[in-house]
C-alpha atoms as a PDB file:
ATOM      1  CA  UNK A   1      -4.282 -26.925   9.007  1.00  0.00           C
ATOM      2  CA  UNK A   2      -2.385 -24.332   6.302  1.00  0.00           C
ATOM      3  CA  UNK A   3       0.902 -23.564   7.921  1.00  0.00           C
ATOM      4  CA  UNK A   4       2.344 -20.588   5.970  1.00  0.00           C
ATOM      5  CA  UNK A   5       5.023 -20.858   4.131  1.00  0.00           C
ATOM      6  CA  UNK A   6       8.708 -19.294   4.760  1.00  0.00           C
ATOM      7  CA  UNK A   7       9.428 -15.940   2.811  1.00  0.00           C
ATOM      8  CA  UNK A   8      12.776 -15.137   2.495  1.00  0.00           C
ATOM      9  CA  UNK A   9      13.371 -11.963   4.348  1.00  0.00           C
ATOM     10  CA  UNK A  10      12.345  -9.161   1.956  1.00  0.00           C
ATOM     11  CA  UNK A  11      15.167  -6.647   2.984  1.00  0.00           C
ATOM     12  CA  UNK A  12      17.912  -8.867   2.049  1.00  0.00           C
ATOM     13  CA  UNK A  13      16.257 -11.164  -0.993  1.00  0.00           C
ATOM     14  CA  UNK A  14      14.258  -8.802  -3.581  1.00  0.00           C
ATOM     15  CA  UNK A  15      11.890  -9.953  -5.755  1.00  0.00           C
ATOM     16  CA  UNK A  16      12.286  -7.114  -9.137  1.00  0.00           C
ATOM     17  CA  UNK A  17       9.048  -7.602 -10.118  1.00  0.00           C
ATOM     18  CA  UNK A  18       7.092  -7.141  -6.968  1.00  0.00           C
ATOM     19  CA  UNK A  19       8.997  -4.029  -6.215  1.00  0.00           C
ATOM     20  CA  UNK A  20       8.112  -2.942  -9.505  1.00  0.00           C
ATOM     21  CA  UNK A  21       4.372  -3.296  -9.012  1.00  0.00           C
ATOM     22  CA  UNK A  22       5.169  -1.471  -5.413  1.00  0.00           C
ATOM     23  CA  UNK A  23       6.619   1.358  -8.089  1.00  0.00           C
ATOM     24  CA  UNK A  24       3.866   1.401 -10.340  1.00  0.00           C
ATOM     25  CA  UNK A  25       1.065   1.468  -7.448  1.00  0.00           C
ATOM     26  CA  UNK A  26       3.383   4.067  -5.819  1.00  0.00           C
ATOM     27  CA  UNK A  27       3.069   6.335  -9.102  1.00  0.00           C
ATOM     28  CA  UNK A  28      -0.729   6.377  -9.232  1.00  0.00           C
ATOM     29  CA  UNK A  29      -0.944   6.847  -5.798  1.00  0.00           C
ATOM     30  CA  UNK A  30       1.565   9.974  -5.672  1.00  0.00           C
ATOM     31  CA  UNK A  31      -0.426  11.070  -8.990  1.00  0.00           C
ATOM     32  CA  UNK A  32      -3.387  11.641  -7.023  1.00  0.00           C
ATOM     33  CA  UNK A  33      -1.395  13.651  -4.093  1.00  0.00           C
ATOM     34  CA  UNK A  34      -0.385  16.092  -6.579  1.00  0.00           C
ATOM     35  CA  UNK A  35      -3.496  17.728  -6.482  1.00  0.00           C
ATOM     36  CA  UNK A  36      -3.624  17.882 -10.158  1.00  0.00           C
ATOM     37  CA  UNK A  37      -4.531  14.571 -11.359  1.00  0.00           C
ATOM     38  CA  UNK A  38      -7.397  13.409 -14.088  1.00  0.00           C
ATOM     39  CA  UNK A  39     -10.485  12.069 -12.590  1.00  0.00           C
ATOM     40  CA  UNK A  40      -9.386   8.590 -13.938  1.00  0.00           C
ATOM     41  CA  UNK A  41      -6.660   8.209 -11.656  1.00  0.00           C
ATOM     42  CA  UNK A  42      -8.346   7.469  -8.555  1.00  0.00           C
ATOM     43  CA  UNK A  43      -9.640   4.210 -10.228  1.00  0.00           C
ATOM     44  CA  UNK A  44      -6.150   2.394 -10.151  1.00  0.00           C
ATOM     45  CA  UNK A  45      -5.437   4.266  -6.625  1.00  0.00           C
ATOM     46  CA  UNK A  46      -7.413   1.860  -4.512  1.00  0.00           C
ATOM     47  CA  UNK A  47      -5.720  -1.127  -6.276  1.00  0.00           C
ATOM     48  CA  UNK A  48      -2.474   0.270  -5.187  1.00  0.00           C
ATOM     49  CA  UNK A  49      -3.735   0.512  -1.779  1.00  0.00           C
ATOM     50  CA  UNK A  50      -5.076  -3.045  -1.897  1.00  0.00           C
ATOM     51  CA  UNK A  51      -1.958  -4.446  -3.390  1.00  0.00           C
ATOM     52  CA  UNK A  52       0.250  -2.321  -0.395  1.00  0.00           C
ATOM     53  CA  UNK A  53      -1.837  -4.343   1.765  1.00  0.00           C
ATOM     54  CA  UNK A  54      -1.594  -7.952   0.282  1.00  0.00           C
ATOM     55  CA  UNK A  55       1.972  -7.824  -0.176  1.00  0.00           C
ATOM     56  CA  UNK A  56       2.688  -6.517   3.599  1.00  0.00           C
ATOM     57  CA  UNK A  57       0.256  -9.258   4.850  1.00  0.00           C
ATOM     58  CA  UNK A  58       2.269 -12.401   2.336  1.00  0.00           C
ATOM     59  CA  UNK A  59       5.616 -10.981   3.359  1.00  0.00           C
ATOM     60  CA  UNK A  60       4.516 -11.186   6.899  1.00  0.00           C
ATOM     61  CA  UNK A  61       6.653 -13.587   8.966  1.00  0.00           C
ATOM     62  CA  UNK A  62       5.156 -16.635  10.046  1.00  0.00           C
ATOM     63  CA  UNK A  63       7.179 -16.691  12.998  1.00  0.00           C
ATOM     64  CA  UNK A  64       5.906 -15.155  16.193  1.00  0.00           C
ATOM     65  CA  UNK A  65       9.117 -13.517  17.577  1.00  0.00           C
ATOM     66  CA  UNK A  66       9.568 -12.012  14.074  1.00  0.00           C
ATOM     67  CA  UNK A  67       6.694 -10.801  13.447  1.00  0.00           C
ATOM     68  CA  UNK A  68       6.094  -8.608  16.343  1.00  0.00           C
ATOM     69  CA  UNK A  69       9.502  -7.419  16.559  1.00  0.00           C
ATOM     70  CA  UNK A  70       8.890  -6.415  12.167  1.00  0.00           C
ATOM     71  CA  UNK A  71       5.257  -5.126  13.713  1.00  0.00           C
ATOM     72  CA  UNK A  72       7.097  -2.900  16.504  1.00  0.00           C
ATOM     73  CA  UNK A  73       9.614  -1.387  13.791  1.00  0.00           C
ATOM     74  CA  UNK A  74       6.888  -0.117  11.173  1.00  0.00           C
ATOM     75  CA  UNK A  75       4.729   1.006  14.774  1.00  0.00           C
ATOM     76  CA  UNK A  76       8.161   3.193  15.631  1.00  0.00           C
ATOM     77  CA  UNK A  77       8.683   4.406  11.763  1.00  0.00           C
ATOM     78  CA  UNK A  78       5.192   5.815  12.143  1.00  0.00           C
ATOM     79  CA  UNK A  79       6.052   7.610  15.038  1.00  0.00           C
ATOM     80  CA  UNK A  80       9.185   9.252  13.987  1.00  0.00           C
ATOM     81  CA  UNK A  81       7.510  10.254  10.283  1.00  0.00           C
ATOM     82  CA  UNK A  82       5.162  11.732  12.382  1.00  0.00           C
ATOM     83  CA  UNK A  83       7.196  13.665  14.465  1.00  0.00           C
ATOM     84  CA  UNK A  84       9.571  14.922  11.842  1.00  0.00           C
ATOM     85  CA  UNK A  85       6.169  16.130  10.202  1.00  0.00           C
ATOM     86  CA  UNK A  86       5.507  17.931  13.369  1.00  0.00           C
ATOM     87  CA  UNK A  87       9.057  19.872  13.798  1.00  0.00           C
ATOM     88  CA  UNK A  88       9.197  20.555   9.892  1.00  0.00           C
ATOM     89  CA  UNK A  89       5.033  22.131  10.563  1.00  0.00           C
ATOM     90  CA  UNK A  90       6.086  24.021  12.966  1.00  0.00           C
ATOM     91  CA  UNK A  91       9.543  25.479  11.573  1.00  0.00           C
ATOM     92  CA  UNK A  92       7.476  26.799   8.887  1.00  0.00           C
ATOM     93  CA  UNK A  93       4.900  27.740  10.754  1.00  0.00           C
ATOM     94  CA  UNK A  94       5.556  28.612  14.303  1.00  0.00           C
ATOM     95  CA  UNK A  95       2.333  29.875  14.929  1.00  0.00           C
ATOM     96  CA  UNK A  96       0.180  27.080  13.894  1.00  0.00           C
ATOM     97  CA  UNK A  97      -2.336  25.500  15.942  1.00  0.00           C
ATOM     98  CA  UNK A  98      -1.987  21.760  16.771  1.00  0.00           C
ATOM     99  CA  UNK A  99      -2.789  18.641  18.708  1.00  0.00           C
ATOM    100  CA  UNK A 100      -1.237  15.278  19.184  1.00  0.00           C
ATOM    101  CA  UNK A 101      -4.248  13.882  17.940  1.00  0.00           C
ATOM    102  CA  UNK A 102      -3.158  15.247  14.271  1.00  0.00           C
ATOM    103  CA  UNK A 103       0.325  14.758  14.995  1.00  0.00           C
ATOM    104  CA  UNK A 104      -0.186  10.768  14.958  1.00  0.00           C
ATOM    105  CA  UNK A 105      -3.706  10.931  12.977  1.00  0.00           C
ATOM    106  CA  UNK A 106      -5.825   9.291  15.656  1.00  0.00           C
ATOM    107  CA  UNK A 107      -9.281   9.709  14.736  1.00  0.00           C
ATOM    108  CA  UNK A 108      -8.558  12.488  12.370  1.00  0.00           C
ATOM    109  CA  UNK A 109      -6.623  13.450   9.131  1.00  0.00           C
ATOM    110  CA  UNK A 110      -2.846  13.708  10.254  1.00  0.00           C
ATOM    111  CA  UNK A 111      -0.661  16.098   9.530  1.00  0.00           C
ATOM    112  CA  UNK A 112       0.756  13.558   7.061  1.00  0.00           C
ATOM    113  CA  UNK A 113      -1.651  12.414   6.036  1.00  0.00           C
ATOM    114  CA  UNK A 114      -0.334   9.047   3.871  1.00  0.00           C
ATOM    115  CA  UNK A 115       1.494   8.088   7.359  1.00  0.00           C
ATOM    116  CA  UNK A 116      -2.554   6.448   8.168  1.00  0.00           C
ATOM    117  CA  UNK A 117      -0.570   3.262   5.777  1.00  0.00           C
ATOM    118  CA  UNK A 118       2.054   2.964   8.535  1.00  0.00           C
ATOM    119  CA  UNK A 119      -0.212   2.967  11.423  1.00  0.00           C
ATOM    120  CA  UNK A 120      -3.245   1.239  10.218  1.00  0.00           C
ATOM    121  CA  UNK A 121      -0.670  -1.880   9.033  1.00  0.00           C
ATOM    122  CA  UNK A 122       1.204  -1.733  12.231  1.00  0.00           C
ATOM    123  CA  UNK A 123      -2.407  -2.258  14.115  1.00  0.00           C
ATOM    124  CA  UNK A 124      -3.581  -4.968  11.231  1.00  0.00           C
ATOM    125  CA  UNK A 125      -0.361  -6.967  12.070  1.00  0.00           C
ATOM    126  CA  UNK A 126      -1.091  -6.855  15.602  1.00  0.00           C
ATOM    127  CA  UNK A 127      -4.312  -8.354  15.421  1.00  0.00           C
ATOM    128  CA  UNK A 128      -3.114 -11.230  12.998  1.00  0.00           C
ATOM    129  CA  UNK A 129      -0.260 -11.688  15.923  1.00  0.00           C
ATOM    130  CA  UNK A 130      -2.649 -11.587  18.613  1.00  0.00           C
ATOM    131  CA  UNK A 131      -4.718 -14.292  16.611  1.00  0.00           C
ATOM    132  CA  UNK A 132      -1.766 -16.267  16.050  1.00  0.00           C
ATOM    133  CA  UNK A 133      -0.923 -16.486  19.463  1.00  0.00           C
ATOM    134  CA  UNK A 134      -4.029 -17.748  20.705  1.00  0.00           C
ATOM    135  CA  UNK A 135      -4.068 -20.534  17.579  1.00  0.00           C
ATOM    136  CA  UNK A 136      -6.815 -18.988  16.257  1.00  0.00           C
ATOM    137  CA  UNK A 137      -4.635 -18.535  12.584  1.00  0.00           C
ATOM    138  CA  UNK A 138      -3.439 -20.088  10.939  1.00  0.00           C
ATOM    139  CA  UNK A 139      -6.088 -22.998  11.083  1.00  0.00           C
ATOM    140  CA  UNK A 140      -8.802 -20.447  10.128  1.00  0.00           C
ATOM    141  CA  UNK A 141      -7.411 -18.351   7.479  1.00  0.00           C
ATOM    142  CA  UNK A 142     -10.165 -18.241   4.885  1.00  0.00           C
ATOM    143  CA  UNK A 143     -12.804 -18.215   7.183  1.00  0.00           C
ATOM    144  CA  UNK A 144     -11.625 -15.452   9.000  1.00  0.00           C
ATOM    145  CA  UNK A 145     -11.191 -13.884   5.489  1.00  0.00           C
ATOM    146  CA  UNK A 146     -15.032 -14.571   4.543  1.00  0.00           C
ATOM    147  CA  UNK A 147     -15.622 -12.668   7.599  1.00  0.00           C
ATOM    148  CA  UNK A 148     -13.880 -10.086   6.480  1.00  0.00           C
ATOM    149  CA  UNK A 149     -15.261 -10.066   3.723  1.00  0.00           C
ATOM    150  CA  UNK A 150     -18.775  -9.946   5.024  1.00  0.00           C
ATOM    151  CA  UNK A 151     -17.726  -7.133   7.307  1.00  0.00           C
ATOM    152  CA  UNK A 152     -16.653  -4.971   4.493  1.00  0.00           C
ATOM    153  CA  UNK A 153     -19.943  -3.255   3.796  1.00  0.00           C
ATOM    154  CA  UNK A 154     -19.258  -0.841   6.353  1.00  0.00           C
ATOM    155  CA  UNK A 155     -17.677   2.033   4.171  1.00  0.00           C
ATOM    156  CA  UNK A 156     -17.243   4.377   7.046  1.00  0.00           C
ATOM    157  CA  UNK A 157     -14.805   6.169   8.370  1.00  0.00           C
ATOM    158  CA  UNK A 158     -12.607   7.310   5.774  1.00  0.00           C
ATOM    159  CA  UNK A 159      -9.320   5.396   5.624  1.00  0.00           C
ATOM    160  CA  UNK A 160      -7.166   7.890   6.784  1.00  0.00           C
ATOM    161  CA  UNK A 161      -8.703   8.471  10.066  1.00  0.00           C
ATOM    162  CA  UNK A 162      -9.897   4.739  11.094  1.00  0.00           C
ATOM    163  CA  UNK A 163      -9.592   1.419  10.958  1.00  0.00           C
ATOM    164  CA  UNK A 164     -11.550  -0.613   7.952  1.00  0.00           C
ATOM    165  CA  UNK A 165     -12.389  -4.038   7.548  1.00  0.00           C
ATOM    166  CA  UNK A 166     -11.560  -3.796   3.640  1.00  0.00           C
ATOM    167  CA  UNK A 167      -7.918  -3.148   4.156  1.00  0.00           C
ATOM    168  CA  UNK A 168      -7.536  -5.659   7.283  1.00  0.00           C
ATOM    169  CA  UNK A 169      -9.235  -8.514   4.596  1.00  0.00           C
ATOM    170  CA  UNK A 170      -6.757  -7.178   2.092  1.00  0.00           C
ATOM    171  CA  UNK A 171      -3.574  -7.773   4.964  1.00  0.00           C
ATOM    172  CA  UNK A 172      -5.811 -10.890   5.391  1.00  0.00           C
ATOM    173  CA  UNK A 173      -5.729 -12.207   1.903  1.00  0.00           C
ATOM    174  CA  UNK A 174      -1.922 -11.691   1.612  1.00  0.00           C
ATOM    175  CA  UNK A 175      -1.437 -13.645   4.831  1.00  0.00           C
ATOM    176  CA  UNK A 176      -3.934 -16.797   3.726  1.00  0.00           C
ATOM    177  CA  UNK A 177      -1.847 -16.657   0.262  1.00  0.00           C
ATOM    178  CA  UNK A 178       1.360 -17.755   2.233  1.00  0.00           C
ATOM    179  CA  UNK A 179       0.287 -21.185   1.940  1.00  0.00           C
ATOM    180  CA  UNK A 180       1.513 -20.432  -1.774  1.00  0.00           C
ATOM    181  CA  UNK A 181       5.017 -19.609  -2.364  1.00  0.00           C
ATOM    182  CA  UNK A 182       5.827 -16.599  -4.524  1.00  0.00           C
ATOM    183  CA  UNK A 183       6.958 -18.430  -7.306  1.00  0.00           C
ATOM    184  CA  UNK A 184       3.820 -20.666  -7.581  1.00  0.00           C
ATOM    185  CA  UNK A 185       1.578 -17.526  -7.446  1.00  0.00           C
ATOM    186  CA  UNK A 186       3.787 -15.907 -10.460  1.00  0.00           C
ATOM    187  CA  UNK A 187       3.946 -19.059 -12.761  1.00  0.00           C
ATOM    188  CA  UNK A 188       0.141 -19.214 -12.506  1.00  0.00           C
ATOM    189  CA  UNK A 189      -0.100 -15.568 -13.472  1.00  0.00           C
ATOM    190  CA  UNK A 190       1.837 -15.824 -16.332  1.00  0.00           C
ATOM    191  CA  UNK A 191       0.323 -18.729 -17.832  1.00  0.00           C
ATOM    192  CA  UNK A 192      -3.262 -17.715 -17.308  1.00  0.00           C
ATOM    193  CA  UNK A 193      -1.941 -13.966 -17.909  1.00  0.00           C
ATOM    194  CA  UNK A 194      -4.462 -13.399 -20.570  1.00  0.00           C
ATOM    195  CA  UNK A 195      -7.539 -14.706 -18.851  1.00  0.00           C
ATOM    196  CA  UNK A 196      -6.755 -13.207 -15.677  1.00  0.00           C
ATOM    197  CA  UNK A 197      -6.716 -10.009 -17.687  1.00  0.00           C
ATOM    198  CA  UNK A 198      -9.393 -10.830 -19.708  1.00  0.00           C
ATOM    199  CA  UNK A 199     -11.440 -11.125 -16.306  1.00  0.00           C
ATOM    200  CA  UNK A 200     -10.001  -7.966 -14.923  1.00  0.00           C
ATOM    201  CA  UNK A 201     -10.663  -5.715 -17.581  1.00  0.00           C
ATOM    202  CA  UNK A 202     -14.686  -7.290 -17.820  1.00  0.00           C
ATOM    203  CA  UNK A 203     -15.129  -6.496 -14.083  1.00  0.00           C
ATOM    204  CA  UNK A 204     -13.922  -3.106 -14.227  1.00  0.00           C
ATOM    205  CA  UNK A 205     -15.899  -1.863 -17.247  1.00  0.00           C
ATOM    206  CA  UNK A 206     -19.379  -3.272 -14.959  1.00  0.00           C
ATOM    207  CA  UNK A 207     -18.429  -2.049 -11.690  1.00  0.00           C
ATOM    208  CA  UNK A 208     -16.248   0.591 -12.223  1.00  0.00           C
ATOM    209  CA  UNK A 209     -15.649   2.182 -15.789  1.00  0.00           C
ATOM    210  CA  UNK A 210     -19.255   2.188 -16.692  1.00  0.00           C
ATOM    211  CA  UNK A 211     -21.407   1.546 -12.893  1.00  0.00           C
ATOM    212  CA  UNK A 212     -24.253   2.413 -14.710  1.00  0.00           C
ATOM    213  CA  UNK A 213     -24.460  -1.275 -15.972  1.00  0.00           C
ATOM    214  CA  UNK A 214     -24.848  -2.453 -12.571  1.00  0.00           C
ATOM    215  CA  UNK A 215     -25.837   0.596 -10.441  1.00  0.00           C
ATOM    216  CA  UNK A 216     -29.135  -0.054  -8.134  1.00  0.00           C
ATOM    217  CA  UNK A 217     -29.400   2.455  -5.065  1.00  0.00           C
ATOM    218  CA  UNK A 218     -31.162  -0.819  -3.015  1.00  0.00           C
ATOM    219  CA  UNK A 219     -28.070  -2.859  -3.877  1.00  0.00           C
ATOM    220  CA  UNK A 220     -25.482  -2.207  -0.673  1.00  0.00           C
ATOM    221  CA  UNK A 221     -23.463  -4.508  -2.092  1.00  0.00           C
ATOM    222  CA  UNK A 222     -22.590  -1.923  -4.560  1.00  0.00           C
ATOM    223  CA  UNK A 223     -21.707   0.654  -2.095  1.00  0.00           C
ATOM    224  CA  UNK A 224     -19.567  -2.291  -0.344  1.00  0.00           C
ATOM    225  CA  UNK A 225     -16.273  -0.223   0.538  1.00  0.00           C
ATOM    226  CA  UNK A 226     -14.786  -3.945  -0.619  1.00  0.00           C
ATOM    227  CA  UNK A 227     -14.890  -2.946  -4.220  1.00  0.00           C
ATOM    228  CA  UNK A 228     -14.120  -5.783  -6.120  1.00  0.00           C
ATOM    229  CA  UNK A 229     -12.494  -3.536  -8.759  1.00  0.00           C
ATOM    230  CA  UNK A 230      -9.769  -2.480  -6.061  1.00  0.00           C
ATOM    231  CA  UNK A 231      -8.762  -6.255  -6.493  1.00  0.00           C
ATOM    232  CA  UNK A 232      -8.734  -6.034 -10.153  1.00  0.00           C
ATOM    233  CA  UNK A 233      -6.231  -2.911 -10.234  1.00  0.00           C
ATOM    234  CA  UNK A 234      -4.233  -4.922  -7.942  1.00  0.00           C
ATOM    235  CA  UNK A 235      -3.866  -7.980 -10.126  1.00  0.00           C
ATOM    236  CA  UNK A 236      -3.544  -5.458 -13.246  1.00  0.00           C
ATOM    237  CA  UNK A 237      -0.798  -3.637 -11.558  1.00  0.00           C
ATOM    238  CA  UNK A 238       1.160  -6.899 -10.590  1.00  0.00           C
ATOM    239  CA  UNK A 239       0.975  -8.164 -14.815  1.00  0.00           C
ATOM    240  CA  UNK A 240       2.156  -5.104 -15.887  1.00  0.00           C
ATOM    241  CA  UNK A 241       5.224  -5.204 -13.306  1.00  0.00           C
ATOM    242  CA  UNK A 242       5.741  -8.786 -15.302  1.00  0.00           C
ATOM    243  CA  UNK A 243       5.492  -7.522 -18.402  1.00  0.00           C
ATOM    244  CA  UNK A 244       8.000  -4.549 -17.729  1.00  0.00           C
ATOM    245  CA  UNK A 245      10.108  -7.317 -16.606  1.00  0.00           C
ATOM    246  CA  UNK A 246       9.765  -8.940 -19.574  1.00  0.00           C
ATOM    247  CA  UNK A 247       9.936  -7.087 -22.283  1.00  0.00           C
ATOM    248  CA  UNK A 248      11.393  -3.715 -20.607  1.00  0.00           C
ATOM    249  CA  UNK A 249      14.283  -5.248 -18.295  1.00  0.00           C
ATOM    250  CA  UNK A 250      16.223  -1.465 -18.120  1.00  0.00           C
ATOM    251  CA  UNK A 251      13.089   0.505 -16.876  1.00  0.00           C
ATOM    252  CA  UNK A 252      12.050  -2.684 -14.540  1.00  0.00           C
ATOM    253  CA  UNK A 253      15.499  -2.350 -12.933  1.00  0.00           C
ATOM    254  CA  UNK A 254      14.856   1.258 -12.286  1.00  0.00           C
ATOM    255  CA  UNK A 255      11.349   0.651 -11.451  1.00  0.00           C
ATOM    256  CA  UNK A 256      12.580  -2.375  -8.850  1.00  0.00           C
ATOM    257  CA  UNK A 257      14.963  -0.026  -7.377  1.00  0.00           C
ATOM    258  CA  UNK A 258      12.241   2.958  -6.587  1.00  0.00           C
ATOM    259  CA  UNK A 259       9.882   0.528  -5.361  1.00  0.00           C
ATOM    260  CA  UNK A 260      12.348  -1.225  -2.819  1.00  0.00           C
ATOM    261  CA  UNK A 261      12.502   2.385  -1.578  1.00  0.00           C
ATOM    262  CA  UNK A 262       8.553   2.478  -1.013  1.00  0.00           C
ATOM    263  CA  UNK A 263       8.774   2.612   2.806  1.00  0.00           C
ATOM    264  CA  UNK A 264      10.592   6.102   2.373  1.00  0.00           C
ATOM    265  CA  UNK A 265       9.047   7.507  -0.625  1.00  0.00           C
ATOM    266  CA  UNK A 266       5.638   6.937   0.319  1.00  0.00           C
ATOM    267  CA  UNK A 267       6.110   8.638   4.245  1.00  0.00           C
ATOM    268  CA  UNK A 268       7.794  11.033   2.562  1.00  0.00           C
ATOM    269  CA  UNK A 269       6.287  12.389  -0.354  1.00  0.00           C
ATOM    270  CA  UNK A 270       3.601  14.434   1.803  1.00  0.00           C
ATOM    271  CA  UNK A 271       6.259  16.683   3.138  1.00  0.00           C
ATOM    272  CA  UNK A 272       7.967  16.634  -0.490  1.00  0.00           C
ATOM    273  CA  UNK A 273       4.729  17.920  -2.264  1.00  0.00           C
ATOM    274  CA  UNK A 274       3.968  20.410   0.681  1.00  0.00           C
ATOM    275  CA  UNK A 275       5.418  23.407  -1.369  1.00  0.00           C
ATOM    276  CA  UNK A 276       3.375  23.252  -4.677  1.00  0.00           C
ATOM    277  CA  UNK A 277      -0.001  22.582  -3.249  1.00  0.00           C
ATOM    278  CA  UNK A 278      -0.488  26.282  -2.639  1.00  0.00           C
ATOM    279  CA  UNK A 279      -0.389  26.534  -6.158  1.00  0.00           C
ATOM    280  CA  UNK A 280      -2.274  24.991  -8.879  1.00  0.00           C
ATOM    281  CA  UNK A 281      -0.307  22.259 -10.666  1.00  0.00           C
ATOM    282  CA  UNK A 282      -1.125  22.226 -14.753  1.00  0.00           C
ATOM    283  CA  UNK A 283      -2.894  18.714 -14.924  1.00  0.00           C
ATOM    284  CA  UNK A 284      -0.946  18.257 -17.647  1.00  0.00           C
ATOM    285  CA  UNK A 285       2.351  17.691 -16.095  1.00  0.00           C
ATOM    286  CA  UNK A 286       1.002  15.798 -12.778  1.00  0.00           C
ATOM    287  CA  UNK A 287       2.343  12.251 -14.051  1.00  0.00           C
ATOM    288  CA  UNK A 288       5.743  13.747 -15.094  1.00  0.00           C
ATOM    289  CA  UNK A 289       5.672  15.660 -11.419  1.00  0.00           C
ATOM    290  CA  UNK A 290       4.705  12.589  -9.887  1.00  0.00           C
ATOM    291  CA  UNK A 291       7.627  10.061 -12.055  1.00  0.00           C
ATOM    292  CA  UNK A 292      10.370  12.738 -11.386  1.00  0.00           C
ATOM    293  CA  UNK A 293       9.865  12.773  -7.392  1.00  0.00           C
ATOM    294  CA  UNK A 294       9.707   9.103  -7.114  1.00  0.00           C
ATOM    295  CA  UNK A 295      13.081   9.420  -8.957  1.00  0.00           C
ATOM    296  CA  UNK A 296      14.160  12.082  -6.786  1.00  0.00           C
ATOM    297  CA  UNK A 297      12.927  10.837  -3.396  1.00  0.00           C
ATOM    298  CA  UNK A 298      15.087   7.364  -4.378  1.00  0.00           C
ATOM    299  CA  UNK A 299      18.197   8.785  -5.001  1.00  0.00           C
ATOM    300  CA  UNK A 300      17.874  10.944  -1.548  1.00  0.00           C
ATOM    301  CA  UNK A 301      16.979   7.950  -0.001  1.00  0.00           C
ATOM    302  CA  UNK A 302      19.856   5.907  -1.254  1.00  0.00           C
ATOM    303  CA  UNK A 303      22.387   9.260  -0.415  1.00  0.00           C
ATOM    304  CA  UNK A 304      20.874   9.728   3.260  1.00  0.00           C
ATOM    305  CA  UNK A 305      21.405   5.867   3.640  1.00  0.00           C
ATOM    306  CA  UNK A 306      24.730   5.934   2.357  1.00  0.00           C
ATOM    307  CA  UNK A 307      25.609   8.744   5.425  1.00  0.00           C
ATOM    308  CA  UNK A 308      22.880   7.253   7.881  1.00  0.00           C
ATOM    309  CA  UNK A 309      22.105   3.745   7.454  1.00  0.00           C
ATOM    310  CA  UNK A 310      21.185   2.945  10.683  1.00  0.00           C
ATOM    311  CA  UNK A 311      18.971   6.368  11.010  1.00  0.00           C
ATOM    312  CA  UNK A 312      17.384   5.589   7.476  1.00  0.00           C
ATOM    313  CA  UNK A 313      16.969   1.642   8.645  1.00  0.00           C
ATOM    314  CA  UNK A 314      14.460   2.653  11.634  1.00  0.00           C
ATOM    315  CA  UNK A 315      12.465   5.269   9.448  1.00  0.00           C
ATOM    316  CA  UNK A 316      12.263   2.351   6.815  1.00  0.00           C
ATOM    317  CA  UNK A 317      11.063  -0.093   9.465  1.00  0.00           C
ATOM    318  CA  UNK A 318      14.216  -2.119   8.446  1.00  0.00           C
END
């Protein structure tokens, strides 16, 4: 039996690096919102999705009483984000049409739409609860992950308006990877850091730079919405975080800082962007655009939760 490890509560002890990979995902992720972005950038998009995922699964507590109380908190952020998204809709636009089923993006886009992270995690940790509770986990971890796995070919519905077996066997892998603790899992990056990347890099250019190589229309493994390469973007993300903290300790601390704010940034930045995407943003200044407002959505963050802490601490799931 793999009993998972203890992780120190994630609000109160920070690990700089990880929030710097939750930064760095955040930024390609955001890039794409803009509207604006080269075609390129929706490579690295789904490993920042992936890597949202693992994380929230390994930083799940094991406990029972704390995870569905942490569960219930990100299920009530959702709610609020997407009721502030409502009122701010409709002060702009008294006159548009809507239903609750957009309002909380229940079998449809949302009205916000990046709020589908909050809810589709919130129902993900439910089921690992509810499989916890009957003693299912954590004896079967992996094979519940191989499952997962397996179940992954199904690439439909689109992420935003369902629930997907890829991201549940992402929340899944973090979860199995508790048996680890976090400093084990970092040493063994950065001593195999050049094979790992090494690996990486060779997967991406066959399945995803140049799917030529390996493209067959009969192969549905290919068309798996488990894309190995999401996987690889993850683990890429995570060594440059490490080397940031290495060999750029300054912009890491700034980078560790916007990403401990991801909770915020990330409900938020739908509603921030809302104003430019009737225009068309010059491609050319989408990263800057993107850079700036994580920068900007921090520091409101950290002024809102210097007047409102305990208002800012239930948005944030805290």
């Amino acid at each position: 039996m793999t009993a998972p490890v203890t992780i120190p509560n994630p609000g109160k002890t920070r690990v700089e690096w990880v929030d710097s990979a939750r930064c760095l995902a955040m930024f390609f992720i955001m890039w794409l919102h803009v509207g604006s972005s080269p075609a390129w950038v929706a490579r690295p998009v789904g490993g920042g999705i992936c890597l949202f995922f693992i994380l929230a699964g390994y930083f799940m507590s094991g406990e029972p009483g704390r995870a569905i109380r942490r569960t219930l908190k990100l299920g009530l952020a959702w709610l609020l984000w997407s009721l502030i998204t409502l009122g701010l809709s409709l002060a702009l636009n008294p006159h548009m049409e809507w239903t609750w089923a957009k309002v909380f993006g229940i079998g449809q886009s949302a009205y916000n739409t990046p709020l589908w992270f909050l809810k589709n995690l919130t129902l993900y940790q439910l089921i690992i609860i509810g499989l916890t509770a009957v003693r299912i986990l954590p004896r079967y971890n992996w094979l519940i992950l191989v499952m997962l796995v397996g179940f992954s070919y199904i690439d439909e519905p689109a992420q935003h308006e369902g629930l997907r077996f890829d991201w549940m066997m992402a929340v899944m892998l973090g979860y199995s990877l508790k048996c680890v603790s976090l400093t084990r899992l970092e040493e063994w990056l950065q001593k195999n850091f050049l094979c790992v990347a090494a690996v990486a890099i060779i997967i991406l250019i066959q399945r995803d730079l140049y799917p030529s190589i390996l493209h067959n229309e009969g192969l549905k493994f290919y068309r798996c919405s488990l894309r190995i390469s999401t996987l690889c973007y993850a683990v890429l993300i995570c060594q440059g975080a490490m080397l940031l903290s290495r060999y750029q300790p300054r912009a890491n601390k700034w980078a560790a800082v916007a990403g401990s704010c991801m909770m915020f940034t990330y409900a938020s930045h739908h509603i921030f962007y809302a104003p430019i995407y009737a225009f068309e943003f010059p491609k050319e200044y989408g990263a800057l655009y993107s850079a700036a407002s994580i920068a900007l959505l921090t520091a409101i963050y950290h002024l809102l939760a210097r007047f409102f802490p305990r208002s800012m601490k239930v948005l944030t799931a805290g």
